[in-house]
PDB file of N, CA and C in Angstrom:
ATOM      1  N   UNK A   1     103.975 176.202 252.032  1.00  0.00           N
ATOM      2  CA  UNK A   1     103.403 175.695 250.795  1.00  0.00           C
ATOM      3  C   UNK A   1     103.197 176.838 249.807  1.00  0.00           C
ATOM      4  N   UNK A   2     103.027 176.513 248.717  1.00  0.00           N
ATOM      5  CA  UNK A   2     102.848 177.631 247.640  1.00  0.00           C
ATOM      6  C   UNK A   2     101.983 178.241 247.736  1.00  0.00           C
ATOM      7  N   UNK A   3     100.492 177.900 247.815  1.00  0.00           N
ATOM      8  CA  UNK A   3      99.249 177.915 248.442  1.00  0.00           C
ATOM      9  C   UNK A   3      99.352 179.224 249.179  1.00  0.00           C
ATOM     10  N   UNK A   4      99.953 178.669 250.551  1.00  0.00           N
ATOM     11  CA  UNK A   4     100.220 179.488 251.461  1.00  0.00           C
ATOM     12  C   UNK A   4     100.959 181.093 251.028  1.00  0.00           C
ATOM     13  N   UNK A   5     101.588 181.047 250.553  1.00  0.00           N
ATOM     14  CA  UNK A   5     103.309 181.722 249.908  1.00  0.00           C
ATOM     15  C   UNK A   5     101.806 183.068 248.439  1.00  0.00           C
ATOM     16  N   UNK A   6     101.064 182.071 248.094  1.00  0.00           N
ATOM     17  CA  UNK A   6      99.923 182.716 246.995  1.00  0.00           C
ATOM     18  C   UNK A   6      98.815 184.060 247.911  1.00  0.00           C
ATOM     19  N   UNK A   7      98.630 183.088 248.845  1.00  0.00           N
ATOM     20  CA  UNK A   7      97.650 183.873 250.264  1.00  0.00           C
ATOM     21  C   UNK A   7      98.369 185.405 250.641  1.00  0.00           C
ATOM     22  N   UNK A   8      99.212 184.677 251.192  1.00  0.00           N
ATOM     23  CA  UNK A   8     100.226 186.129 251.553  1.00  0.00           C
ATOM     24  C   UNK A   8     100.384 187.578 250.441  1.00  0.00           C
ATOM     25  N   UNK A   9     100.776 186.748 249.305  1.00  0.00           N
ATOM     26  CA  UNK A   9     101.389 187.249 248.180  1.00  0.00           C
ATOM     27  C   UNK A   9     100.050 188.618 247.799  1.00  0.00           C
ATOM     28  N   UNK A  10      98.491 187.967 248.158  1.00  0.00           N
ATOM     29  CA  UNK A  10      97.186 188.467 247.434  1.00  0.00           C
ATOM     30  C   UNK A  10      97.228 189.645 248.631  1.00  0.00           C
ATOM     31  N   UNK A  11      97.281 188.640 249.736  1.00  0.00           N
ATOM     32  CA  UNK A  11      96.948 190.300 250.478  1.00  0.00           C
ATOM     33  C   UNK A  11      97.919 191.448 250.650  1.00  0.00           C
ATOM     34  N   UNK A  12      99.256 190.899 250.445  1.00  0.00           N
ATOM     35  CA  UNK A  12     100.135 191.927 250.396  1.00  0.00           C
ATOM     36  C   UNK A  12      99.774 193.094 249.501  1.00  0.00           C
ATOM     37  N   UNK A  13      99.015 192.835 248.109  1.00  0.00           N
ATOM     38  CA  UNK A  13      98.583 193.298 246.721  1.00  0.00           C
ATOM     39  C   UNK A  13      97.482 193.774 247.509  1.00  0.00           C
ATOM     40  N   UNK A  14      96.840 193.585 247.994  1.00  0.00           N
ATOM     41  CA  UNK A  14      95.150 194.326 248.797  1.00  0.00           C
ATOM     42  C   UNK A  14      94.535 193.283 247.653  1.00  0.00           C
ATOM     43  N   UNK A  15      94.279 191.966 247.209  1.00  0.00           N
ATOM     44  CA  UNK A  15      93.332 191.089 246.485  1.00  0.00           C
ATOM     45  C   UNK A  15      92.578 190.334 247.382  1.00  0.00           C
ATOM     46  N   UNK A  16      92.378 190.590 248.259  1.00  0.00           N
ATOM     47  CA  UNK A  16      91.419 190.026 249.571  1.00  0.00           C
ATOM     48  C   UNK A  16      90.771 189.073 248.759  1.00  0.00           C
ATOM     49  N   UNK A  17      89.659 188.891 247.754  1.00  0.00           N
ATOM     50  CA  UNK A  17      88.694 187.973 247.072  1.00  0.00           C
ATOM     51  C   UNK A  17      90.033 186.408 247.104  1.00  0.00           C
ATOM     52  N   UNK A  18      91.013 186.817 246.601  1.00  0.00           N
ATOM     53  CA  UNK A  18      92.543 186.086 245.817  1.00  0.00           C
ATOM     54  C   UNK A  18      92.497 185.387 246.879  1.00  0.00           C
ATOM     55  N   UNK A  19      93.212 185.995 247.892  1.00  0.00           N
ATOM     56  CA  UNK A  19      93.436 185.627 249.331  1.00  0.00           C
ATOM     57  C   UNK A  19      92.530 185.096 249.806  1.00  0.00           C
ATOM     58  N   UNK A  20      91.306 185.572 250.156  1.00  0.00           N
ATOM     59  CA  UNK A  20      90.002 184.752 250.815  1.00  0.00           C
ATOM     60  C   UNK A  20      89.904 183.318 250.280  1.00  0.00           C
ATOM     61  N   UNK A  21      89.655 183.242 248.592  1.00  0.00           N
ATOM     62  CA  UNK A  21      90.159 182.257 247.909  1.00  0.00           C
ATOM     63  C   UNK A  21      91.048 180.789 248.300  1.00  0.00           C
ATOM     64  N   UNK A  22      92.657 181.574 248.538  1.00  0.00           N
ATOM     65  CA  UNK A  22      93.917 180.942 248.561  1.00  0.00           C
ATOM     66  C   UNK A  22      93.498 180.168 250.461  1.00  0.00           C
ATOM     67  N   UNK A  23      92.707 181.242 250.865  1.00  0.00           N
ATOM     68  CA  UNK A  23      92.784 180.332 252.480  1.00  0.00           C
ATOM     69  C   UNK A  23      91.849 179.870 252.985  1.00  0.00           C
ATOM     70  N   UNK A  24      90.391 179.827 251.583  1.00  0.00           N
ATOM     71  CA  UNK A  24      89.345 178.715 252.198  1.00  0.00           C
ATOM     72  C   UNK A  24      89.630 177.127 252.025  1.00  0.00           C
ATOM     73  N   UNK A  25      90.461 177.448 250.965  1.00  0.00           N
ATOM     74  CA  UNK A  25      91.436 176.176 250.083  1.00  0.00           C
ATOM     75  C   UNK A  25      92.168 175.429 251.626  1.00  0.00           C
ATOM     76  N   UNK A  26      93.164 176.281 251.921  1.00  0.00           N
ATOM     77  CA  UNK A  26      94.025 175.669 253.212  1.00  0.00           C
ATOM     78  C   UNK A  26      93.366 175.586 254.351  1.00  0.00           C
ATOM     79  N   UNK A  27      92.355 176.236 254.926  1.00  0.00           N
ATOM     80  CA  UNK A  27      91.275 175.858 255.984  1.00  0.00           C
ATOM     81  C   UNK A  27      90.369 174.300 255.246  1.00  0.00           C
ATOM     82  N   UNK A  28      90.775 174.277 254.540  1.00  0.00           N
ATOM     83  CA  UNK A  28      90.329 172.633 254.242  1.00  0.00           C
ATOM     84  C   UNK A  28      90.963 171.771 254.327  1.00  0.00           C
ATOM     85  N   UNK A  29      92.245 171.939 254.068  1.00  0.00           N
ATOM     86  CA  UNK A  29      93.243 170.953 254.101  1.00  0.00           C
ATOM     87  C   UNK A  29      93.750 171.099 255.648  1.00  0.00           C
ATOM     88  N   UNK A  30      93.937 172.472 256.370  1.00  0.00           N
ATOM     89  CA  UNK A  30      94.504 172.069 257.493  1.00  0.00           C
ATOM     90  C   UNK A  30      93.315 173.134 258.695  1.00  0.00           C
ATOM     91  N   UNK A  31      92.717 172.654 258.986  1.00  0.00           N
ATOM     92  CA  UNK A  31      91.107 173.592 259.886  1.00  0.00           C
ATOM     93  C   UNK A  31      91.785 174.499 260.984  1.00  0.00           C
ATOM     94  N   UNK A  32      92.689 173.690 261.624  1.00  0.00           N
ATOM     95  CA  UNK A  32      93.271 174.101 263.331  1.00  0.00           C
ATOM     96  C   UNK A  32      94.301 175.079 263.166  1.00  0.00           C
ATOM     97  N   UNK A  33      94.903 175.172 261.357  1.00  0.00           N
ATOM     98  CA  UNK A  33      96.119 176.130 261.787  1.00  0.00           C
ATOM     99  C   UNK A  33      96.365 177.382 262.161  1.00  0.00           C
ATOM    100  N   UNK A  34      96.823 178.079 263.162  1.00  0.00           N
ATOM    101  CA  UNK A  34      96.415 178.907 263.834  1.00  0.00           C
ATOM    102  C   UNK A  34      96.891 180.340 262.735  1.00  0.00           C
ATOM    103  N   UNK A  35      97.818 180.052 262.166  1.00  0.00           N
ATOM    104  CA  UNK A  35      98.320 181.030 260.598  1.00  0.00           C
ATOM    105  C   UNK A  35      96.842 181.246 260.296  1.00  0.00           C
ATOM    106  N   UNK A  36      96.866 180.075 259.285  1.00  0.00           N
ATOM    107  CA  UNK A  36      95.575 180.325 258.298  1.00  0.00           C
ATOM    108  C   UNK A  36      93.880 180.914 259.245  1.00  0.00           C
ATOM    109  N   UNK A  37      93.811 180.345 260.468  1.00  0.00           N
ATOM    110  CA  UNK A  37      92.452 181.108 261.162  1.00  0.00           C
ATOM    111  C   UNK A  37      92.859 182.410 261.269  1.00  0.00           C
ATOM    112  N   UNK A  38      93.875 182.666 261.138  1.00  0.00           N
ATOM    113  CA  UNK A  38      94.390 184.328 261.540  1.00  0.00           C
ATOM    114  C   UNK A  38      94.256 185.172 260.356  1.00  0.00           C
ATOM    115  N   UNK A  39      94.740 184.740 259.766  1.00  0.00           N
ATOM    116  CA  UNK A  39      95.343 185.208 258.190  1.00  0.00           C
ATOM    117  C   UNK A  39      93.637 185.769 257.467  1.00  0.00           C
ATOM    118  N   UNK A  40      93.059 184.317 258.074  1.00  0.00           N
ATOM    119  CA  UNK A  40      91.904 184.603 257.375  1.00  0.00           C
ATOM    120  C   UNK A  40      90.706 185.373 257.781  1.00  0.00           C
ATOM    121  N   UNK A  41      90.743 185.348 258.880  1.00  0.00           N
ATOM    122  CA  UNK A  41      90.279 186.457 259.878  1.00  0.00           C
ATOM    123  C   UNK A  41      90.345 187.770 259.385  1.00  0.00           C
ATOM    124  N   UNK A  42      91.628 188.008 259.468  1.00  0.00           N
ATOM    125  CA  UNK A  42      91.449 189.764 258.595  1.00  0.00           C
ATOM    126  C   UNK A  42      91.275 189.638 257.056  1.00  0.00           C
ATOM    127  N   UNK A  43      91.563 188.724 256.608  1.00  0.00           N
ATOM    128  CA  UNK A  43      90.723 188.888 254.779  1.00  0.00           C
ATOM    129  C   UNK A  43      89.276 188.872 255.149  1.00  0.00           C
ATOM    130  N   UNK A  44      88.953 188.220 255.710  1.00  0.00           N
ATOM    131  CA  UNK A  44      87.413 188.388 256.148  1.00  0.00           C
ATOM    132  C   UNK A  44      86.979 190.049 256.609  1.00  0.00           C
ATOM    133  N   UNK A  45      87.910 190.450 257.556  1.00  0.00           N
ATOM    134  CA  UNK A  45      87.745 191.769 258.051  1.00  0.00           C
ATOM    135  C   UNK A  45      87.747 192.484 256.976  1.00  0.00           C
ATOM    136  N   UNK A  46      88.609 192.448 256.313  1.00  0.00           N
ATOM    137  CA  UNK A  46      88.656 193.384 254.699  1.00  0.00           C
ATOM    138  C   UNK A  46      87.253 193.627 253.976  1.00  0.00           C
ATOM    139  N   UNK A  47      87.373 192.213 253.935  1.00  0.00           N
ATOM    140  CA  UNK A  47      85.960 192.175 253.017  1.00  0.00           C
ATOM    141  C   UNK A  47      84.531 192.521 253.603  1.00  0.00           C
ATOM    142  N   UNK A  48      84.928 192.575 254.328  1.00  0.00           N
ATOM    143  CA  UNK A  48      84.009 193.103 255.285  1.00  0.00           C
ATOM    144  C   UNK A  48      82.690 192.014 255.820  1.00  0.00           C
ATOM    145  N   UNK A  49      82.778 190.931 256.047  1.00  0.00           N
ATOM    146  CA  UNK A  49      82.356 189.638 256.389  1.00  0.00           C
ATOM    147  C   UNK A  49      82.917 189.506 258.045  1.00  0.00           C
ATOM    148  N   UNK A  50      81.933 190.589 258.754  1.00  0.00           N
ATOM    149  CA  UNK A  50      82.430 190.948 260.184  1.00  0.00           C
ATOM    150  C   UNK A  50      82.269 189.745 261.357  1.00  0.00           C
ATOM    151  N   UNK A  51      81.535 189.079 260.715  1.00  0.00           N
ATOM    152  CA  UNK A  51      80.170 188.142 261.814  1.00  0.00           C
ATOM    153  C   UNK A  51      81.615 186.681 261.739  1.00  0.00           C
ATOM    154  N   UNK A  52      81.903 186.341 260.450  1.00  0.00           N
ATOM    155  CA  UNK A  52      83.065 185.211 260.254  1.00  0.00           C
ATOM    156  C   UNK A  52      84.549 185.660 260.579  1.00  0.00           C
ATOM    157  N   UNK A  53      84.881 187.129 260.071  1.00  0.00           N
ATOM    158  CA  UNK A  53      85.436 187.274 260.863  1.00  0.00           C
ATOM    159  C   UNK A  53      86.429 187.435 262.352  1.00  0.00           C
ATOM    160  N   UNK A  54      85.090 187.348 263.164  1.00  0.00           N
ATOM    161  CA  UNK A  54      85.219 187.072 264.555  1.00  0.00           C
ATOM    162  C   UNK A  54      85.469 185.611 264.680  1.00  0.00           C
ATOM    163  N   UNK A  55      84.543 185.119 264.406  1.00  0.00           N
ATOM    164  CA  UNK A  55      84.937 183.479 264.357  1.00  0.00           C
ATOM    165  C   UNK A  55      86.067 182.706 264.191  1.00  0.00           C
ATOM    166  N   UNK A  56      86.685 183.180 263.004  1.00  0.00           N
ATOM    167  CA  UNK A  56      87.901 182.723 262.393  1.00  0.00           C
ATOM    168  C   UNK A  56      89.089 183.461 263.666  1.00  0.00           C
ATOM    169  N   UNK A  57      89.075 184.490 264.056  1.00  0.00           N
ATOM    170  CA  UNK A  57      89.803 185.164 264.798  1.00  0.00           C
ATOM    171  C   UNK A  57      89.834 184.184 266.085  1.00  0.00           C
ATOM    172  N   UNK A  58      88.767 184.423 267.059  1.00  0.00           N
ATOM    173  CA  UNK A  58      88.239 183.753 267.637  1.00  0.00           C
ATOM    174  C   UNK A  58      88.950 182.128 268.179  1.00  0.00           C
ATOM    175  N   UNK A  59      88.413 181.954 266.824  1.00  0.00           N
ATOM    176  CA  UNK A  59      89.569 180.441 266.778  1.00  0.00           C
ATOM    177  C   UNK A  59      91.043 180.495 267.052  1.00  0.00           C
ATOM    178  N   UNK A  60      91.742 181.256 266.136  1.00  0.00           N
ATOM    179  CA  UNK A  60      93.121 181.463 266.165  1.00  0.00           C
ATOM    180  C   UNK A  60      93.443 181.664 267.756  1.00  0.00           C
ATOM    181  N   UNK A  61      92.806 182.528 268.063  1.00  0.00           N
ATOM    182  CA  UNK A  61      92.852 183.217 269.414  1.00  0.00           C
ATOM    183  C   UNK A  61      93.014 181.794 270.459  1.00  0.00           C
ATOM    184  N   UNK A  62      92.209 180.907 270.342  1.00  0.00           N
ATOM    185  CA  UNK A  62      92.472 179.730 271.103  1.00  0.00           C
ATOM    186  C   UNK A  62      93.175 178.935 271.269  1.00  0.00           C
ATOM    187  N   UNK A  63      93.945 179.161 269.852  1.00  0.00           N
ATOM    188  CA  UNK A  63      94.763 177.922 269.489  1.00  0.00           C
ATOM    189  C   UNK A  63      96.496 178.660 269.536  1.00  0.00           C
ATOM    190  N   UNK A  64      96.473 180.323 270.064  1.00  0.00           N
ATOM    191  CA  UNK A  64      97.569 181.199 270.342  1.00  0.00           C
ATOM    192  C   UNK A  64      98.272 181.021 271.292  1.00  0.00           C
ATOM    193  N   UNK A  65      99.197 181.649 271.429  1.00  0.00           N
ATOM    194  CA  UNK A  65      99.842 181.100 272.968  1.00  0.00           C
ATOM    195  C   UNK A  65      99.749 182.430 273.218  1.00  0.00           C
ATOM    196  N   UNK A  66      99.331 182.822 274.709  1.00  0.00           N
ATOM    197  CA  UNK A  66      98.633 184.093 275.471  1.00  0.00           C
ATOM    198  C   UNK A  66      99.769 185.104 275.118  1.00  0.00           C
ATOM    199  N   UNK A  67     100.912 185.046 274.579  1.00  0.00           N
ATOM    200  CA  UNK A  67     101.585 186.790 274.070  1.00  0.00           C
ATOM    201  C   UNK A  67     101.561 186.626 273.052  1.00  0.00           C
ATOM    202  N   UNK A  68     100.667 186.119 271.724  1.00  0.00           N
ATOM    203  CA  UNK A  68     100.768 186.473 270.669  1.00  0.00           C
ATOM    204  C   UNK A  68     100.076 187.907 270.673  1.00  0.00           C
ATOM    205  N   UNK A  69     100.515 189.375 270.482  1.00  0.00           N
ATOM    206  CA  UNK A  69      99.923 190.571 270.559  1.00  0.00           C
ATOM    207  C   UNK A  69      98.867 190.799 269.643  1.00  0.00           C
ATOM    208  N   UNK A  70      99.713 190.436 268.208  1.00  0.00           N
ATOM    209  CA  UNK A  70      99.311 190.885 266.930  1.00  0.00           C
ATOM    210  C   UNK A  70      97.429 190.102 267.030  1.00  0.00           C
ATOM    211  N   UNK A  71      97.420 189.112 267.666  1.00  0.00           N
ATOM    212  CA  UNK A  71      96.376 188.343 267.318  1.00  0.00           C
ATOM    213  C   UNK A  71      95.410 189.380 267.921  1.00  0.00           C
ATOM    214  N   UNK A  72      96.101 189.055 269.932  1.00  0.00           N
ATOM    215  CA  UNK A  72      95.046 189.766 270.725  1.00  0.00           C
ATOM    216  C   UNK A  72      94.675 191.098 270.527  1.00  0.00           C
ATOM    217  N   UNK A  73      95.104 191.890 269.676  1.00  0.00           N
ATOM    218  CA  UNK A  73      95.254 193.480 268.485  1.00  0.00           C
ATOM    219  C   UNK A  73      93.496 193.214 267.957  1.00  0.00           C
ATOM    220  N   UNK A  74      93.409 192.096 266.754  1.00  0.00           N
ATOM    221  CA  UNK A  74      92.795 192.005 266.101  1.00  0.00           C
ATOM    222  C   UNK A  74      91.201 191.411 266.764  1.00  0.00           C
TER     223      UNK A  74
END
């Protein structure tokens, strides 16, 4: 989605606020997707919002299939 394609685009730029933005939007529309809990996880980490962070990670982490690295990294 564009949405999505906008998210990417912010953090690639280091606009974390943009991004945080672009993926509280798609954590509404889609809660479980394991992208967007991820994605958003480290914009959270950026911003330094450590406590949600984990959470959002957390989640992803559950919804991963056990060799995703990059996740179990974070």
């Amino acid at each position: 989605s564009k949405l999505w394609e906008k998210s990417l685009a912010a953090i690639q730029k280091e606009d974390f606020s943009k991004a945080d933005e672009h993926l509280s939007k798609l954590l509404k529309i889609s809660p479980y997707d394991t992208n967007y809990l991820y994605k958003a996880g480290i914009v959270k980490l950026r911003l330094g919002y450590f406590d949600k962070s984990l959470e959002l990670l957390e989640s992803a982490r559950r919804k991963a299939p056990d060799d995703d690295h990059m996740l179990m990294y974070y």
